[in-house]
N, C-alpha and C. Protein backbone atom coordinates (compact mmCIF):
# COMPACT_ATOMS: atom_id res chain seq x y z
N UNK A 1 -79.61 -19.97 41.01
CA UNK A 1 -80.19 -19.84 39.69
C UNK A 1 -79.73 -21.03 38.83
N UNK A 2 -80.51 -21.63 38.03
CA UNK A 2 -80.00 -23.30 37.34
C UNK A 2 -79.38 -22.41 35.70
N UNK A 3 -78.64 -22.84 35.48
CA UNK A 3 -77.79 -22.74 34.72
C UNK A 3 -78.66 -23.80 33.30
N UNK A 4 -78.75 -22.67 32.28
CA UNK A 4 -79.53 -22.86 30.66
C UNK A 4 -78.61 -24.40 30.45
N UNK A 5 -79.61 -25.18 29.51
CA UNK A 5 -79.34 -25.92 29.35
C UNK A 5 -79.06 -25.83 27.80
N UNK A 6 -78.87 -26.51 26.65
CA UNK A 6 -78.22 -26.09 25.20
C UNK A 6 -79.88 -25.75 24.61
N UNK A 7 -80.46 -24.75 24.30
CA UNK A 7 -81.64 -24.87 23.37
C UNK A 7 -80.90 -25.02 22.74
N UNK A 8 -81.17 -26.12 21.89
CA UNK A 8 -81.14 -27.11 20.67
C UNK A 8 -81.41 -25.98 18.94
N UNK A 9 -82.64 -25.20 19.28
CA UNK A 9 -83.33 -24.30 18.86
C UNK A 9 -82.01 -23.20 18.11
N UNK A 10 -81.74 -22.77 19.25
CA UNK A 10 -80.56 -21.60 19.22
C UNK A 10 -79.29 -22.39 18.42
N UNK A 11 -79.07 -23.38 18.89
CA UNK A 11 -78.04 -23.71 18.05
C UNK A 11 -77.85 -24.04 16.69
N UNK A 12 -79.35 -24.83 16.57
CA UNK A 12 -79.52 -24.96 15.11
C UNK A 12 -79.57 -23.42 13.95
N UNK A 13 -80.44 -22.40 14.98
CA UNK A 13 -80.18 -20.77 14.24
C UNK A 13 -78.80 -20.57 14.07
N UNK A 14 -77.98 -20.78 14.92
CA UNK A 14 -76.39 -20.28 14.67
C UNK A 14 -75.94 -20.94 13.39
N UNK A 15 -75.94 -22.57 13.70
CA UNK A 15 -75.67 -22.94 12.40
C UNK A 15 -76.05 -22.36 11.13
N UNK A 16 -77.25 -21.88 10.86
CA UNK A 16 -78.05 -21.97 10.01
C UNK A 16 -77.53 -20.69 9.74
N UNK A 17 -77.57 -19.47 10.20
CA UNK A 17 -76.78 -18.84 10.10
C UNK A 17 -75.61 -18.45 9.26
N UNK A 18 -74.68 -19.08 10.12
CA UNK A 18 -72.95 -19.71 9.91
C UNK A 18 -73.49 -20.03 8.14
N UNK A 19 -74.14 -21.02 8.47
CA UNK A 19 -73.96 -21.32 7.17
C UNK A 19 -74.26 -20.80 5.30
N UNK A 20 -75.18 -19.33 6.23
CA UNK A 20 -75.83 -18.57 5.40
C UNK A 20 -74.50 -17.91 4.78
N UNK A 21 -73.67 -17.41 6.10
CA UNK A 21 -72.79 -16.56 5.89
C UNK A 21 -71.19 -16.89 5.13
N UNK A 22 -70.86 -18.47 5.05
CA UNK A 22 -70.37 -19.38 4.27
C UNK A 22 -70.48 -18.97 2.83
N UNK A 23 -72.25 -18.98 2.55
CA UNK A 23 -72.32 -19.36 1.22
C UNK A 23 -72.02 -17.77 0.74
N UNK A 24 -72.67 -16.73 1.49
CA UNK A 24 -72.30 -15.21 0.95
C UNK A 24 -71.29 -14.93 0.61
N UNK A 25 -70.19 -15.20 1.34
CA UNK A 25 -68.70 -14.64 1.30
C UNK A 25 -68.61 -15.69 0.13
N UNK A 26 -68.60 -16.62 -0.18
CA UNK A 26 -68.52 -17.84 -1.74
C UNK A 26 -68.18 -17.01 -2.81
N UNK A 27 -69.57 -15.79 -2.54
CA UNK A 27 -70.08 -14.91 -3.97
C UNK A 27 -68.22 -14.54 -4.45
N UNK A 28 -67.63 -13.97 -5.42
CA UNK A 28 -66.92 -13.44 -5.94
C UNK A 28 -66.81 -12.19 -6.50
N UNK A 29 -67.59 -11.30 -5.68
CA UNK A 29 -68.42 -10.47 -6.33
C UNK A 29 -68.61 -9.60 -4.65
N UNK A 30 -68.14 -9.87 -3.93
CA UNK A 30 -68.40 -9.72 -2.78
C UNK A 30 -67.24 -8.61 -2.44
N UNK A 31 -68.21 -7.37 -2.11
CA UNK A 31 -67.35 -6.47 -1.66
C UNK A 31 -66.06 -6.84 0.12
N UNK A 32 -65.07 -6.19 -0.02
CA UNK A 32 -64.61 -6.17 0.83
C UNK A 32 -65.36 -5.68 2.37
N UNK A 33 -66.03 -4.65 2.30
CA UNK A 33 -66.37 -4.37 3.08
C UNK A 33 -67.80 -5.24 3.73
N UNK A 34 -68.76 -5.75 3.01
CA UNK A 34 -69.38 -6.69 2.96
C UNK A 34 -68.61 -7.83 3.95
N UNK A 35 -67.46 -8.83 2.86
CA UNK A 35 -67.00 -9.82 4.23
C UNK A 35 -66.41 -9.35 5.06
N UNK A 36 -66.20 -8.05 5.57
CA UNK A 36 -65.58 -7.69 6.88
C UNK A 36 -66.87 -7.56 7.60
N UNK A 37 -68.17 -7.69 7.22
CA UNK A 37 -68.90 -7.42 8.36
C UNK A 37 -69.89 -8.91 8.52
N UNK A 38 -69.92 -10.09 7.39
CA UNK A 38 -69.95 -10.73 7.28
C UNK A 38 -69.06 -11.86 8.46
N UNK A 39 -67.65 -11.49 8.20
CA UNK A 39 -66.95 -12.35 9.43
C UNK A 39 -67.05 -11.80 10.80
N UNK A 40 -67.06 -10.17 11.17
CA UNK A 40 -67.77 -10.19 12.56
C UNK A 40 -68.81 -10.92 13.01
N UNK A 41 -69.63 -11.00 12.10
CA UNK A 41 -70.83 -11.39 12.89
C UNK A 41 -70.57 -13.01 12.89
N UNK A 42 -69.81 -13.46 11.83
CA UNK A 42 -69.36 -15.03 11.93
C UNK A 42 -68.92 -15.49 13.73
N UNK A 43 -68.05 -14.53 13.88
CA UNK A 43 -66.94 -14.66 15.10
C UNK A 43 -68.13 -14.51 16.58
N UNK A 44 -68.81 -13.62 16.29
CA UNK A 44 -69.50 -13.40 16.85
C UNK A 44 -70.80 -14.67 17.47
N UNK A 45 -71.19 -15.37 16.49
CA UNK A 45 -72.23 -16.41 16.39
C UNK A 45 -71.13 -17.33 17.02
N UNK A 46 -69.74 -17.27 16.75
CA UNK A 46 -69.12 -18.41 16.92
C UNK A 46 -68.92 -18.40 18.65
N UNK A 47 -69.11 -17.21 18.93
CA UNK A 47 -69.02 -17.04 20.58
C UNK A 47 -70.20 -17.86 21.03
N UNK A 48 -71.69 -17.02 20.52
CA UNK A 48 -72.45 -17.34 20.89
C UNK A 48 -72.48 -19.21 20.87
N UNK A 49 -72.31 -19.61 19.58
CA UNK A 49 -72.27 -21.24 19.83
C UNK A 49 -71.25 -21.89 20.91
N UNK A 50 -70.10 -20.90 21.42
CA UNK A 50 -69.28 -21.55 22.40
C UNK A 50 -69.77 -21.33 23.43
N UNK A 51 -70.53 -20.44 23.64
CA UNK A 51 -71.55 -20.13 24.93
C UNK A 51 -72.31 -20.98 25.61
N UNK A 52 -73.25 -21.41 24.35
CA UNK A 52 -74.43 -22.23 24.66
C UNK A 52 -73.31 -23.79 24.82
N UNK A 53 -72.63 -24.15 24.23
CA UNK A 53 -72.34 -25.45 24.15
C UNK A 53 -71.52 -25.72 25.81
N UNK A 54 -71.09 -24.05 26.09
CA UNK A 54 -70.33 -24.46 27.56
C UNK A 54 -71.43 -24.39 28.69
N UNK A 55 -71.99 -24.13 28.58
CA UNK A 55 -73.16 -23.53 28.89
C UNK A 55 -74.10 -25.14 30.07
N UNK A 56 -74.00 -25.52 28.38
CA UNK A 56 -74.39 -27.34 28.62
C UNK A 56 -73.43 -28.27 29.33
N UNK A 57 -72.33 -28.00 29.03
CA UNK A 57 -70.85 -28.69 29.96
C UNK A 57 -70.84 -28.57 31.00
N UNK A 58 -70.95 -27.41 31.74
CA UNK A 58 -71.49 -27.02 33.53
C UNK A 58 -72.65 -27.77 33.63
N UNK A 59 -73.18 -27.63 33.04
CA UNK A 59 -74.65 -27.94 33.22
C UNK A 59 -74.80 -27.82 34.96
N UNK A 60 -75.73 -29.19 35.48
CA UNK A 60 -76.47 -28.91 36.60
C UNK A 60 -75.11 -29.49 37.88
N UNK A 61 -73.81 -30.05 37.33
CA UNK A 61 -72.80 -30.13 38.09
C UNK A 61 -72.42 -29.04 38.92
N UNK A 62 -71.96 -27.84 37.68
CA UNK A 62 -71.48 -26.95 38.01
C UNK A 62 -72.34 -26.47 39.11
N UNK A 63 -73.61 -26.09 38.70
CA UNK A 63 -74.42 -25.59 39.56
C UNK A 63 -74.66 -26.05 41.17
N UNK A 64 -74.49 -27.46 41.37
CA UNK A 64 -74.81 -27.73 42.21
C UNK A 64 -72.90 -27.82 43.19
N UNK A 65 -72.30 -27.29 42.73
CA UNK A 65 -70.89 -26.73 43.84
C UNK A 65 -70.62 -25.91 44.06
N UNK A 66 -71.29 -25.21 43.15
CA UNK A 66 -71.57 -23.53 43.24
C UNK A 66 -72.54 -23.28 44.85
N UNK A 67 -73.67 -24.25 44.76
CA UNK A 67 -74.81 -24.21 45.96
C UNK A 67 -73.90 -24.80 47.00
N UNK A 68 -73.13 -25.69 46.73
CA UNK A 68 -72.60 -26.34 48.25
C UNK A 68 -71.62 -25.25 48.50
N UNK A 69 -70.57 -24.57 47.73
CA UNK A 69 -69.44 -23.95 48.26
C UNK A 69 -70.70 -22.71 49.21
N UNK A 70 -71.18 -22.31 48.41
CA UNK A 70 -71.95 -21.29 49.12
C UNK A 70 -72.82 -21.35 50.56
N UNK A 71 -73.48 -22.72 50.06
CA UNK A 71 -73.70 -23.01 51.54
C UNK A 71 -72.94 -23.22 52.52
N UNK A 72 -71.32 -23.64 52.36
CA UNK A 72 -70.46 -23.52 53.48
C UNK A 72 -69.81 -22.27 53.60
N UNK A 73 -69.44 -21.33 53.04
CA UNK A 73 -69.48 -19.86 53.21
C UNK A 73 -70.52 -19.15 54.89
N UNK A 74 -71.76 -19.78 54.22
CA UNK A 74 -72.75 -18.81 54.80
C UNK A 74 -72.59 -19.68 56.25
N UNK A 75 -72.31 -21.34 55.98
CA UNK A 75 -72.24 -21.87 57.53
C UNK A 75 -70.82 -21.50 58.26
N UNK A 76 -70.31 -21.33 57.81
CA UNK A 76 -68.63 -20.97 58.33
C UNK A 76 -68.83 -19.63 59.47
C-alpha cells in the first residue's frame, strides 16, 4: 500500500484552524471551559499536522523497505 503523501490541502485546514483557535482563546472573555475544549482540539490538530508531515518523511523510502524486507521474509 503507498504511503499518503502531505495533502498540502489538509495542512493548510489545520493551520487555518490552529489559527482560528489562537485568535478565540485571545478573547478575554473566554470562558474556562470554552479554552479547555478549545486546546483539546488544538493538541489534537497538532497530532494530526504531525501525522501528515511524518507521513511525508517516510514517504516512498519507507515504503519501498517495507516491500523489500517483506519480500525476503516470504523468500526465506
Amino acid at each position: 500500500m503507498a504511503t499518503p503523501r502531505i495533502d498540502a490541502h489538509d495542512l493548510k485546514a489545520v493551520k487555518a484552524r490552529l489559527d482560528s483557535i489562537v485568535e478565540a482563546v485571545s478573547d478575554e472573555d473566554i470562558s474556562l471551559d470554552d479554552a479547555l475544549a478549545y486546546y483539546e482540539e488544538a493538541v489534537k490538530l497538532g497530532m494530526k499536522a504531525s501525522e501528515i508531515m511524518e507521513a511525508d518523511l517516510l514517504g516512498p523510502a519507507a515504503q519501498d523497505s517495507e516491500e523489500t524486507a517483506s519480500s525476503q521474509v516470504e523468500g526465506a
